[in-house]
PDB file of N, CA and C in Angstrom:
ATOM      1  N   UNK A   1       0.836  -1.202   0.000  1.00  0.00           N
ATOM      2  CA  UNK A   1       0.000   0.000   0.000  1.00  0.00           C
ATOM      3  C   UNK A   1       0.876   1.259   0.000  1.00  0.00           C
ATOM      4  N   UNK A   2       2.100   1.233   0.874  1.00  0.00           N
ATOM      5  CA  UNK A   2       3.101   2.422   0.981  1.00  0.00           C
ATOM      6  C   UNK A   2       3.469   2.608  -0.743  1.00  0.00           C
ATOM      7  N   UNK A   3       4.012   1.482  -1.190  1.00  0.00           N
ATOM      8  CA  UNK A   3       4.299   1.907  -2.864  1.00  0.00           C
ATOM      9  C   UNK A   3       3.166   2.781  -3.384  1.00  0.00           C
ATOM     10  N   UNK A   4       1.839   2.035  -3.590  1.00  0.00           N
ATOM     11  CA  UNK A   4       0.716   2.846  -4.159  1.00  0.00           C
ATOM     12  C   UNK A   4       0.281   4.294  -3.716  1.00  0.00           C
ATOM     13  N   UNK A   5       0.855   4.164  -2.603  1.00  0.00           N
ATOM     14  CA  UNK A   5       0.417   6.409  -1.976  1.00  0.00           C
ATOM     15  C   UNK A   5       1.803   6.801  -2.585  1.00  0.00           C
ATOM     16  N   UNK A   6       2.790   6.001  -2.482  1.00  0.00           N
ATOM     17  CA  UNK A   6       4.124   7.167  -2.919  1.00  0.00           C
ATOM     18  C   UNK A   6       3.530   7.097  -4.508  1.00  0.00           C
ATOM     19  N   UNK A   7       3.467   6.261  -5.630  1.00  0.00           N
ATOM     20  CA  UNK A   7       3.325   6.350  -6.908  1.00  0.00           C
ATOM     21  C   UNK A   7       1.694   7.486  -7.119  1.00  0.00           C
ATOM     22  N   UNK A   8       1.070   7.422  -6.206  1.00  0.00           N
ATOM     23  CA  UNK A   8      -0.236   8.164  -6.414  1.00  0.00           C
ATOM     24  C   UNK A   8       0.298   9.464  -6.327  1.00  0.00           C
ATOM     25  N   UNK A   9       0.962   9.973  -5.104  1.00  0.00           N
ATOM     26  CA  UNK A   9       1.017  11.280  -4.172  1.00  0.00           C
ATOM     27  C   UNK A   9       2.377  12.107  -5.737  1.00  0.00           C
ATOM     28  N   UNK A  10       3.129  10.774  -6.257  1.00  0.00           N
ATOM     29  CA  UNK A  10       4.283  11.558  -7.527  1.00  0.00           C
ATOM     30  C   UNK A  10       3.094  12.095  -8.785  1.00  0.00           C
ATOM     31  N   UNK A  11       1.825  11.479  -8.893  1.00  0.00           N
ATOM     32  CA  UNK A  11       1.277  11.952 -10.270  1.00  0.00           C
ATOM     33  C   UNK A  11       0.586  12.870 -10.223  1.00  0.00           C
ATOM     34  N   UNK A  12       0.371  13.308  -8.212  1.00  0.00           N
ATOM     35  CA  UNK A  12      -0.954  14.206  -8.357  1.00  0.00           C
ATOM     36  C   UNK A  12      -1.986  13.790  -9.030  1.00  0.00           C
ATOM     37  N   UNK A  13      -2.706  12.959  -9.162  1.00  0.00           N
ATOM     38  CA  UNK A  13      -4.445  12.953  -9.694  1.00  0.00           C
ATOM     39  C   UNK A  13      -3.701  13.093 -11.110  1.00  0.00           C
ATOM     40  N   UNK A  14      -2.873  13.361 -11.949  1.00  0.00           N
ATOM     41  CA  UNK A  14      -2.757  13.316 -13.165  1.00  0.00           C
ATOM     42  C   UNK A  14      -2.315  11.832 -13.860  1.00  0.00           C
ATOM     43  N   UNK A  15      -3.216  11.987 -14.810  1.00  0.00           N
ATOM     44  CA  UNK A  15      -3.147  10.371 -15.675  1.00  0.00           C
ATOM     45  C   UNK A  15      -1.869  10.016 -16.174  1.00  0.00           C
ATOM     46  N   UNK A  16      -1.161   9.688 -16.075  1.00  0.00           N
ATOM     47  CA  UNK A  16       0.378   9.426 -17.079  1.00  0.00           C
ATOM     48  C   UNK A  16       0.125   8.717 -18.511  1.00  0.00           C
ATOM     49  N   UNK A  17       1.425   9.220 -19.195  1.00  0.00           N
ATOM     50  CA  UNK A  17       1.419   8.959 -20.548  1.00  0.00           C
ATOM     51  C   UNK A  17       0.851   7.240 -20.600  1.00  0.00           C
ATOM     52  N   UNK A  18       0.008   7.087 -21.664  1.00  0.00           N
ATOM     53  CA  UNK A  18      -0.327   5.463 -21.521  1.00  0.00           C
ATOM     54  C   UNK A  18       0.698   4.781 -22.673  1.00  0.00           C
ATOM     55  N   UNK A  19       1.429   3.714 -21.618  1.00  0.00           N
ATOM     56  CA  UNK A  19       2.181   2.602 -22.559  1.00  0.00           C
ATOM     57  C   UNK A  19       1.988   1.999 -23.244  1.00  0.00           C
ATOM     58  N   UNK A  20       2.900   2.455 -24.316  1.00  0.00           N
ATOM     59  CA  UNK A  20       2.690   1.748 -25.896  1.00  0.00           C
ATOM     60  C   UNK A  20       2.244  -0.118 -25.627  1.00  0.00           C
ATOM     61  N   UNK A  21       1.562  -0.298 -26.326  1.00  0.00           N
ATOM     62  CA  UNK A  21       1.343  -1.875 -26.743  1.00  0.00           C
ATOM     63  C   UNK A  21       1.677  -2.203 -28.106  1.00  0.00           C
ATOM     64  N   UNK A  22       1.985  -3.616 -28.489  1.00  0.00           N
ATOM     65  CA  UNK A  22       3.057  -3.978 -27.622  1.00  0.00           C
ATOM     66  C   UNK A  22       4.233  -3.486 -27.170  1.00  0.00           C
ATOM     67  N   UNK A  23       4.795  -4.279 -25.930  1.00  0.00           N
ATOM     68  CA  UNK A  23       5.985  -4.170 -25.087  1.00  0.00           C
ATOM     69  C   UNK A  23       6.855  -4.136 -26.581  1.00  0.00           C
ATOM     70  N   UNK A  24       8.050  -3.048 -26.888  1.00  0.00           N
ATOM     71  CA  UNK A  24       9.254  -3.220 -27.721  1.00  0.00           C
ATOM     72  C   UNK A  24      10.416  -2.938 -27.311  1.00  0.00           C
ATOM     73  N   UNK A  25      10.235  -2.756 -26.056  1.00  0.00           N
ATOM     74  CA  UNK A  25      11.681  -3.092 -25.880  1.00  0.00           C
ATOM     75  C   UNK A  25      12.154  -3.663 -24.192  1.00  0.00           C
ATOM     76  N   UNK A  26      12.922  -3.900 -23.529  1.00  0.00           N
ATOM     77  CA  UNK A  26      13.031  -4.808 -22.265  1.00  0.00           C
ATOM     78  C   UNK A  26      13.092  -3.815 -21.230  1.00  0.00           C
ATOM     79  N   UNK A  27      13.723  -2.608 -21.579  1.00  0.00           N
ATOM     80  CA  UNK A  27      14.293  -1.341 -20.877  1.00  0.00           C
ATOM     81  C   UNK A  27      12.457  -0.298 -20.020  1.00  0.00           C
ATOM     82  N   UNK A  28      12.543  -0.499 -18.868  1.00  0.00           N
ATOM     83  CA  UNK A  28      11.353   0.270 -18.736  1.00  0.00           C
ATOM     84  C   UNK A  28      11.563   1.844 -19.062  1.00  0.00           C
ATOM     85  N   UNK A  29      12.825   2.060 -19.100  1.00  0.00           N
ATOM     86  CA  UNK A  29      13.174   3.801 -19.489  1.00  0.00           C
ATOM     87  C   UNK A  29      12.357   3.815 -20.496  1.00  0.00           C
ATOM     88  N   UNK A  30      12.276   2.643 -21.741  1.00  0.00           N
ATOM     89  CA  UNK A  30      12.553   3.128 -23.387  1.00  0.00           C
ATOM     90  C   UNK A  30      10.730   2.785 -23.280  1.00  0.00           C
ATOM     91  N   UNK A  31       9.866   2.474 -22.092  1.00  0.00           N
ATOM     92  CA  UNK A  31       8.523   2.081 -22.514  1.00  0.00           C
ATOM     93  C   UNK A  31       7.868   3.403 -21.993  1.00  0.00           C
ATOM     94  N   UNK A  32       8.158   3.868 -20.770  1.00  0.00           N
ATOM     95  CA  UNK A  32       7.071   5.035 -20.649  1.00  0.00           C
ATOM     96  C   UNK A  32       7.584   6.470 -21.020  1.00  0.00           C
ATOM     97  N   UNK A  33       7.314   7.116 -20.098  1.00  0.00           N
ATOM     98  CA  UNK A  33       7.300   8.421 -20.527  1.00  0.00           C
ATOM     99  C   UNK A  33       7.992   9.038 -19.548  1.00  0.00           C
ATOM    100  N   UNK A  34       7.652   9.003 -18.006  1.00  0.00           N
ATOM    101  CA  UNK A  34       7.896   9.308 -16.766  1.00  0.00           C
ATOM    102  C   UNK A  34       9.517   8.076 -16.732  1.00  0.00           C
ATOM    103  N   UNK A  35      10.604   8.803 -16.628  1.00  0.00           N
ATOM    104  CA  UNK A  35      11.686   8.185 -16.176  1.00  0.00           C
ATOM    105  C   UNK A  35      11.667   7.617 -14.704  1.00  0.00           C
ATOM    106  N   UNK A  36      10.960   8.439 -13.756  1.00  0.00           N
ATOM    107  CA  UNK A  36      10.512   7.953 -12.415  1.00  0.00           C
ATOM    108  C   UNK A  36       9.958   6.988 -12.384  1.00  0.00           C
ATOM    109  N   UNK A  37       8.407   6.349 -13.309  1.00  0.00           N
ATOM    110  CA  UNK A  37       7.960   5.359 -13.520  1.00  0.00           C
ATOM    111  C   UNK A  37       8.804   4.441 -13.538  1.00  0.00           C
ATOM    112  N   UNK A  38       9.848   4.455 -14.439  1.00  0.00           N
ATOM    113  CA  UNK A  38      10.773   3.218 -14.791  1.00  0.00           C
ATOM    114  C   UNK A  38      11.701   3.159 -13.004  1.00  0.00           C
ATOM    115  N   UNK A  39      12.324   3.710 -12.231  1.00  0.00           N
ATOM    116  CA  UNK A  39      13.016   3.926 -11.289  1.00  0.00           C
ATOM    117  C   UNK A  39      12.187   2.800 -10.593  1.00  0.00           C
ATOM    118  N   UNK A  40      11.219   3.527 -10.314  1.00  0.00           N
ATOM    119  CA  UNK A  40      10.030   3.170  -9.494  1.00  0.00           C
ATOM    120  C   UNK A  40       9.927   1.786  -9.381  1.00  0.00           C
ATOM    121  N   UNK A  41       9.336   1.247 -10.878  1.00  0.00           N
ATOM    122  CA  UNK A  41       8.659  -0.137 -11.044  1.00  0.00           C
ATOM    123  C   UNK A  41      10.522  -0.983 -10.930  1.00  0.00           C
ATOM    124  N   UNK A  42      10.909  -0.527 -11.586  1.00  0.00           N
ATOM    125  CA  UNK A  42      12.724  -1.312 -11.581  1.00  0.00           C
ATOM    126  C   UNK A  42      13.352  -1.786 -10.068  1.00  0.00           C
ATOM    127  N   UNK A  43      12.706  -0.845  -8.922  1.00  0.00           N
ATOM    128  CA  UNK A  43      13.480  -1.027  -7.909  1.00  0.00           C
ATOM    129  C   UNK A  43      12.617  -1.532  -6.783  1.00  0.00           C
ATOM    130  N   UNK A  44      11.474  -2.927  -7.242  1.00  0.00           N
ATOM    131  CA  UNK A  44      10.618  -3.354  -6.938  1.00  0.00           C
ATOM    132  C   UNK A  44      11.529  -5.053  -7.154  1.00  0.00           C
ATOM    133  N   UNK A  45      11.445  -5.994  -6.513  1.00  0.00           N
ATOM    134  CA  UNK A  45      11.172  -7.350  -6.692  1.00  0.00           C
ATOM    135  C   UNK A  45      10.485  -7.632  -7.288  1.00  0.00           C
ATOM    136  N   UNK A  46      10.522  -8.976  -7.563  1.00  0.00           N
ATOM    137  CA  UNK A  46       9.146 -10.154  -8.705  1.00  0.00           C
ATOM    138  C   UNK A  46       7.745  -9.863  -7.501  1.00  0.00           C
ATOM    139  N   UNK A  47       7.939 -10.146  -6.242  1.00  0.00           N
ATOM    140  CA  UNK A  47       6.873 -10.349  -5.682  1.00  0.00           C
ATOM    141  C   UNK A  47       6.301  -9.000  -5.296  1.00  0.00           C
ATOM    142  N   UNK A  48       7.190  -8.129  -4.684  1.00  0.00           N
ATOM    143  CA  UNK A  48       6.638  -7.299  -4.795  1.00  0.00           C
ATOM    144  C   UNK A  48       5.420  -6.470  -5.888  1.00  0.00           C
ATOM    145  N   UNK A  49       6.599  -6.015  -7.165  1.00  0.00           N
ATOM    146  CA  UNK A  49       5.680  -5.872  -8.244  1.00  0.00           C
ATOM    147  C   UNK A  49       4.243  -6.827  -8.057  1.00  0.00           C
ATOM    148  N   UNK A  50       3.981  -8.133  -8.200  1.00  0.00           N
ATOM    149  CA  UNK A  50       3.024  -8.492  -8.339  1.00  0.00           C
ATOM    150  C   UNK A  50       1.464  -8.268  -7.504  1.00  0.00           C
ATOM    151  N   UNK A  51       1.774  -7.611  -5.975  1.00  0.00           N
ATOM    152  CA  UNK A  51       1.488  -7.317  -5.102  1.00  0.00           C
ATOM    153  C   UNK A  51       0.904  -6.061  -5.668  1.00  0.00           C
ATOM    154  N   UNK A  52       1.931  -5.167  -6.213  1.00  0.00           N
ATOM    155  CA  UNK A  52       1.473  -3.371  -6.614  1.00  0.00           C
ATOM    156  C   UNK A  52       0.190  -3.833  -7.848  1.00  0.00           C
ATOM    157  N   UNK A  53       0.644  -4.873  -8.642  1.00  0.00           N
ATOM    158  CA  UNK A  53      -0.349  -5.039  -9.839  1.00  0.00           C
ATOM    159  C   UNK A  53      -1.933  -5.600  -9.285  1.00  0.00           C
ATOM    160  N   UNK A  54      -1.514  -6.537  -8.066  1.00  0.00           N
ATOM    161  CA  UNK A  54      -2.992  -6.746  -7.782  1.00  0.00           C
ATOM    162  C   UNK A  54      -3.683  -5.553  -6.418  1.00  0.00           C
ATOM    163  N   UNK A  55      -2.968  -5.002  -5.985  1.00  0.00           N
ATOM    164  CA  UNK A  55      -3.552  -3.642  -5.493  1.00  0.00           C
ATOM    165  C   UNK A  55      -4.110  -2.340  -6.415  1.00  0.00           C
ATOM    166  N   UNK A  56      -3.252  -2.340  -7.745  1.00  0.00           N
ATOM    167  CA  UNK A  56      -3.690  -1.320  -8.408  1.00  0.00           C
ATOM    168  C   UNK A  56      -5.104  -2.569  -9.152  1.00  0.00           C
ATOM    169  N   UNK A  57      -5.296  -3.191  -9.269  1.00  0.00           N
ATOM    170  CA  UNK A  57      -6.257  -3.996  -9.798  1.00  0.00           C
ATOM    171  C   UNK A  57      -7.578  -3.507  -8.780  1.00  0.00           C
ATOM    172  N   UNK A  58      -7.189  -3.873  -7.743  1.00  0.00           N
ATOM    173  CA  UNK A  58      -8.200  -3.812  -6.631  1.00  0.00           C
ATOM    174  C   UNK A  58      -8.937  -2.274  -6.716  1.00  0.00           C
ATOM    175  N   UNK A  59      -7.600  -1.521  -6.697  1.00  0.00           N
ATOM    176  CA  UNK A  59      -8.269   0.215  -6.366  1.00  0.00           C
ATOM    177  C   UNK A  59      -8.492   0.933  -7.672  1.00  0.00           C
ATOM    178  N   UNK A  60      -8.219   0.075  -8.666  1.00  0.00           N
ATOM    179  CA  UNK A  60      -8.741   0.667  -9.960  1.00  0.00           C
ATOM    180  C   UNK A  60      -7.851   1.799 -10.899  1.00  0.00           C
ATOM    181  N   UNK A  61      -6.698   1.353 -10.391  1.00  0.00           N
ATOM    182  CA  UNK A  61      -5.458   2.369 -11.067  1.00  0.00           C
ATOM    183  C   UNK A  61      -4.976   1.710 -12.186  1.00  0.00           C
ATOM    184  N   UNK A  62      -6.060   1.643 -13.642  1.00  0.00           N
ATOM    185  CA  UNK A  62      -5.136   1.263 -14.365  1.00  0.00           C
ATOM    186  C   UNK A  62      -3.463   1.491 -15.360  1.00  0.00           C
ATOM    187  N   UNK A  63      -3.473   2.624 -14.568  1.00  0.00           N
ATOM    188  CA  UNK A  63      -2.013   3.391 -14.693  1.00  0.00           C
ATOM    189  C   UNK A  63      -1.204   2.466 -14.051  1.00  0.00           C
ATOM    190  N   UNK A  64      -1.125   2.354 -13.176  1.00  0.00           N
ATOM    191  CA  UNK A  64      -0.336   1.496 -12.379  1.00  0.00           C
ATOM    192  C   UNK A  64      -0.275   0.080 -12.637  1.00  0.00           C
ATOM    193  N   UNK A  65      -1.526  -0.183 -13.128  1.00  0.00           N
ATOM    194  CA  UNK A  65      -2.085  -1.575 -13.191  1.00  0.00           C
ATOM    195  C   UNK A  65      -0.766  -1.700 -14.431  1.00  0.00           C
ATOM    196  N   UNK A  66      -0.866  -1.433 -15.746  1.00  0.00           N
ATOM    197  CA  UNK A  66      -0.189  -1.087 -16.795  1.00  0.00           C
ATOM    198  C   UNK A  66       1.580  -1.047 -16.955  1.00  0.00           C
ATOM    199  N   UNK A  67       1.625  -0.074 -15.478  1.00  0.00           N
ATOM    200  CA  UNK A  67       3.352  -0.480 -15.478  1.00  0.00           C
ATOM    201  C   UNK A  67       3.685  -1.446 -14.977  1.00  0.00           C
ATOM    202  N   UNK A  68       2.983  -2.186 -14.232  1.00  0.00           N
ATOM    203  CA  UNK A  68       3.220  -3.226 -13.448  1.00  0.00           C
ATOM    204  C   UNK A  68       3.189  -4.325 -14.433  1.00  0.00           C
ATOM    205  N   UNK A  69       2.265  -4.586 -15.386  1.00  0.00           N
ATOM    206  CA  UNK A  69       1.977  -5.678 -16.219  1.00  0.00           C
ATOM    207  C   UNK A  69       3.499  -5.253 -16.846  1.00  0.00           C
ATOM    208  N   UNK A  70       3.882  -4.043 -17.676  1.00  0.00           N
ATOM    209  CA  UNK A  70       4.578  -3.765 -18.977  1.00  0.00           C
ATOM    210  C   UNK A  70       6.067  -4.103 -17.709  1.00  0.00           C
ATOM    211  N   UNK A  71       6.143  -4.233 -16.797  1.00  0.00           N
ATOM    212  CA  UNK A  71       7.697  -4.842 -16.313  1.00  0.00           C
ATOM    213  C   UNK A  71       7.954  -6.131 -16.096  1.00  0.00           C
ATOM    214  N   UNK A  72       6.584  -6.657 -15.719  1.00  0.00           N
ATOM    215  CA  UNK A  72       6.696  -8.190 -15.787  1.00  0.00           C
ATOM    216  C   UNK A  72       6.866  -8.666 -17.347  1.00  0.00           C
ATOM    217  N   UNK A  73       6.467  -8.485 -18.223  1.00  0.00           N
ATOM    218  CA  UNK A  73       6.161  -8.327 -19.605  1.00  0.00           C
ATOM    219  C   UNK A  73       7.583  -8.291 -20.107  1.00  0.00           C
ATOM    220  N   UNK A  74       8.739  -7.095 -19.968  1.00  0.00           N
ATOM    221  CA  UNK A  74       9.864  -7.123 -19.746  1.00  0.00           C
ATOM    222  C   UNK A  74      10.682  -8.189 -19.137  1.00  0.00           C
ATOM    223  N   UNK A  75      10.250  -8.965 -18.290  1.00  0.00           N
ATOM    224  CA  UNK A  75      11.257  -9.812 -17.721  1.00  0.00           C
ATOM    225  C   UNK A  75      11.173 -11.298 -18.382  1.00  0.00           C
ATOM    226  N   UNK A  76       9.763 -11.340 -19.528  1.00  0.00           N
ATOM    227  CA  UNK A  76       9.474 -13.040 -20.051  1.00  0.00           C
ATOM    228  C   UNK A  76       9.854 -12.337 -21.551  1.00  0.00           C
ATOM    229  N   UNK A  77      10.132 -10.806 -21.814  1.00  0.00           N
ATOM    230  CA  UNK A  77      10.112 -11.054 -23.406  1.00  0.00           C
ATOM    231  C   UNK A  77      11.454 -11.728 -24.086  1.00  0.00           C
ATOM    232  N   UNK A  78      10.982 -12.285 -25.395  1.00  0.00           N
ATOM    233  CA  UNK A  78      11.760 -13.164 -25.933  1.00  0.00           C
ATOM    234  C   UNK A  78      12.496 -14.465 -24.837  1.00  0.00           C
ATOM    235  N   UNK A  79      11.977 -14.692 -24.153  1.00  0.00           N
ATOM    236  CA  UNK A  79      12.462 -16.548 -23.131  1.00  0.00           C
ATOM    237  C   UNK A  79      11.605 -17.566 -24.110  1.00  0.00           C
ATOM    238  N   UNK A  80      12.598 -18.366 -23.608  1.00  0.00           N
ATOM    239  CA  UNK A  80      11.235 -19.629 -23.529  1.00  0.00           C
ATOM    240  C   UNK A  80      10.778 -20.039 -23.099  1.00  0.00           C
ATOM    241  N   UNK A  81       9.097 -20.510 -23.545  1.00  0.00           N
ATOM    242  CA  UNK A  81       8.532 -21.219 -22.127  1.00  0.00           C
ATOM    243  C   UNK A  81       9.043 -21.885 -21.166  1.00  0.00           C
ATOM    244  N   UNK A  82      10.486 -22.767 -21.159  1.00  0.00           N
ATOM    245  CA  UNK A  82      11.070 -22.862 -19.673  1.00  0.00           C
ATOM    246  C   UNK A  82      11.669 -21.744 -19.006  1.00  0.00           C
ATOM    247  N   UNK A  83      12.131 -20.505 -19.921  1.00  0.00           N
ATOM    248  CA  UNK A  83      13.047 -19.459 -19.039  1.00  0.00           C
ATOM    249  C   UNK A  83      11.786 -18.646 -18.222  1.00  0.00           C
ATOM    250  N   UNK A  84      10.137 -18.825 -18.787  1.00  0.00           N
ATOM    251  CA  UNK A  84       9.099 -18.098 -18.334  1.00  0.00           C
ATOM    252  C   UNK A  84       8.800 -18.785 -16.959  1.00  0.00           C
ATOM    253  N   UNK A  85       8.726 -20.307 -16.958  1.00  0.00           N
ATOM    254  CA  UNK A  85       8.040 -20.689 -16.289  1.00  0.00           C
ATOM    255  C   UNK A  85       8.961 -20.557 -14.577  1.00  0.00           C
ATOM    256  N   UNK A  86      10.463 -20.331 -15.140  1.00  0.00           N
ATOM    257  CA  UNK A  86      11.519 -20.199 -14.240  1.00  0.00           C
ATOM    258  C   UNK A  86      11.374 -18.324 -13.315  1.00  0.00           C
ATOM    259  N   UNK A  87      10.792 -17.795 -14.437  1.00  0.00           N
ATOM    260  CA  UNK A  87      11.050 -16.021 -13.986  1.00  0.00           C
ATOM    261  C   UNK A  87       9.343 -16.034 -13.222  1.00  0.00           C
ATOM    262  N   UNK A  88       8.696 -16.474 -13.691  1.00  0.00           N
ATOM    263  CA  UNK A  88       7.043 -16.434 -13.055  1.00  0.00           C
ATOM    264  C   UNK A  88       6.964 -17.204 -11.926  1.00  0.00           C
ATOM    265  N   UNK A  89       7.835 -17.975 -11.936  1.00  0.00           N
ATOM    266  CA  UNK A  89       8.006 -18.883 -10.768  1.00  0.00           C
ATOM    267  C   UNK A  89       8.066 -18.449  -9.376  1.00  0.00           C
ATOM    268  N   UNK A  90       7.237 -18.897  -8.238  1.00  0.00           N
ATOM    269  CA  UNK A  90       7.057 -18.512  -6.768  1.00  0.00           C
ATOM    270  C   UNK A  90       8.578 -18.565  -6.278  1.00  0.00           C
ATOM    271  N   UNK A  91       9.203 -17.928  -5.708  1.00  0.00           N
ATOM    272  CA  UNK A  91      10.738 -17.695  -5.563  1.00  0.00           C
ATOM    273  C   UNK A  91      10.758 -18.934  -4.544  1.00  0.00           C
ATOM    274  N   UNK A  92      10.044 -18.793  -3.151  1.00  0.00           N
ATOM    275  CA  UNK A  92       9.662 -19.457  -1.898  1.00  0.00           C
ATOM    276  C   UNK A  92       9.149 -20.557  -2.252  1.00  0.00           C
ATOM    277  N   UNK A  93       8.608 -20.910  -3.058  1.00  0.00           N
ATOM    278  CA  UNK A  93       8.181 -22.797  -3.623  1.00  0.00           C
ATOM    279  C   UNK A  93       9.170 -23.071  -4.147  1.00  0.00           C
ATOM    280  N   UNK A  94       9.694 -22.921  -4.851  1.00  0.00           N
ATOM    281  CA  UNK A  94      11.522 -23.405  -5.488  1.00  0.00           C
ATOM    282  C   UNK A  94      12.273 -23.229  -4.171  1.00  0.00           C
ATOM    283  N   UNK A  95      12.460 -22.634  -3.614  1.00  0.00           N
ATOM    284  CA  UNK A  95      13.470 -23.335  -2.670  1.00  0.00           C
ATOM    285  C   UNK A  95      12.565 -24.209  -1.778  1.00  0.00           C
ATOM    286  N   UNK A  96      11.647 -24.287  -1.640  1.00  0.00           N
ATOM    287  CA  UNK A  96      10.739 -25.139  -0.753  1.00  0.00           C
ATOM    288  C   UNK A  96      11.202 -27.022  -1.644  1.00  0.00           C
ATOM    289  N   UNK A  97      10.727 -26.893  -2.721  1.00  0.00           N
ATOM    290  CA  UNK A  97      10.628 -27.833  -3.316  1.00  0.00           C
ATOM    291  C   UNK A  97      12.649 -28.510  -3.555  1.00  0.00           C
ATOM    292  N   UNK A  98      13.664 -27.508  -3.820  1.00  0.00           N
ATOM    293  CA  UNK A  98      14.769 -27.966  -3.840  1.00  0.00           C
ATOM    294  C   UNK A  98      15.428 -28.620  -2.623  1.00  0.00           C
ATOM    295  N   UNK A  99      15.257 -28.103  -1.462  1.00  0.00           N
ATOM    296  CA  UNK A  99      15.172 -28.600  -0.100  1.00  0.00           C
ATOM    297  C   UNK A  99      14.735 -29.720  -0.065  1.00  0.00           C
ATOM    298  N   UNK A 100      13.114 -29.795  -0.657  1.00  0.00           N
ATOM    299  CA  UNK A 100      13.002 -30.927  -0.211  1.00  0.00           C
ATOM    300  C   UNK A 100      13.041 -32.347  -1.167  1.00  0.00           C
ATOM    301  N   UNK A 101      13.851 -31.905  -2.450  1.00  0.00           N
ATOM    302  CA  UNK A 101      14.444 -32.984  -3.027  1.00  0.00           C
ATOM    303  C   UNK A 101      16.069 -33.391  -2.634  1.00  0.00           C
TER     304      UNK A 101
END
């Protein structure tokens, strides 16, 4: 929730530039508009981020909702379905599961 008031309280009530579709390039600098955006979403974890995407889901920020998708989006483009299933992967069940093989 602290992420979502700091990213709310930086736009002031103003809408931010909306991100191109599709994702073209990996770099969040080179997708939005707001260089802060990119800072922002970049200096977030896997879980975290996913957390901001289903809070902005919840409170209806599809601004937020948007950068959050377009960085995860960034981290599977061009893999392959094993390098995806490895980056989407619960961090805490992989070591759960390596442990206990």
């Amino acid at each position: 929730l602290e992420l979502i008031v700091e990213y709310l309280q930086h736009h002031k009530g103003k809408k931010p530039e909306e991100i191109a579709k599709p994702i073209r390039s990996v770099k969040m600098e080179r997708i939005v508009a707001d260089k802060w955006d990119a800072q922002f979403i970049n200096k977030m974890n896997k879980k975290t981020i996913f957390q901001v995407i289903l809070g902005a889901n919840y409170m209806d920020l599809p601004s937020l909702l948007h950068l959050g998708c377009a960085k995860i989006a960034t981290l599977i483009k061009g893999k392959s379905p094993e390098e995806i299933k490895s980056i989407l992967a619960d961090d805490e069940k992989v070591e759960e599961n390596k442990e206990n093989n």
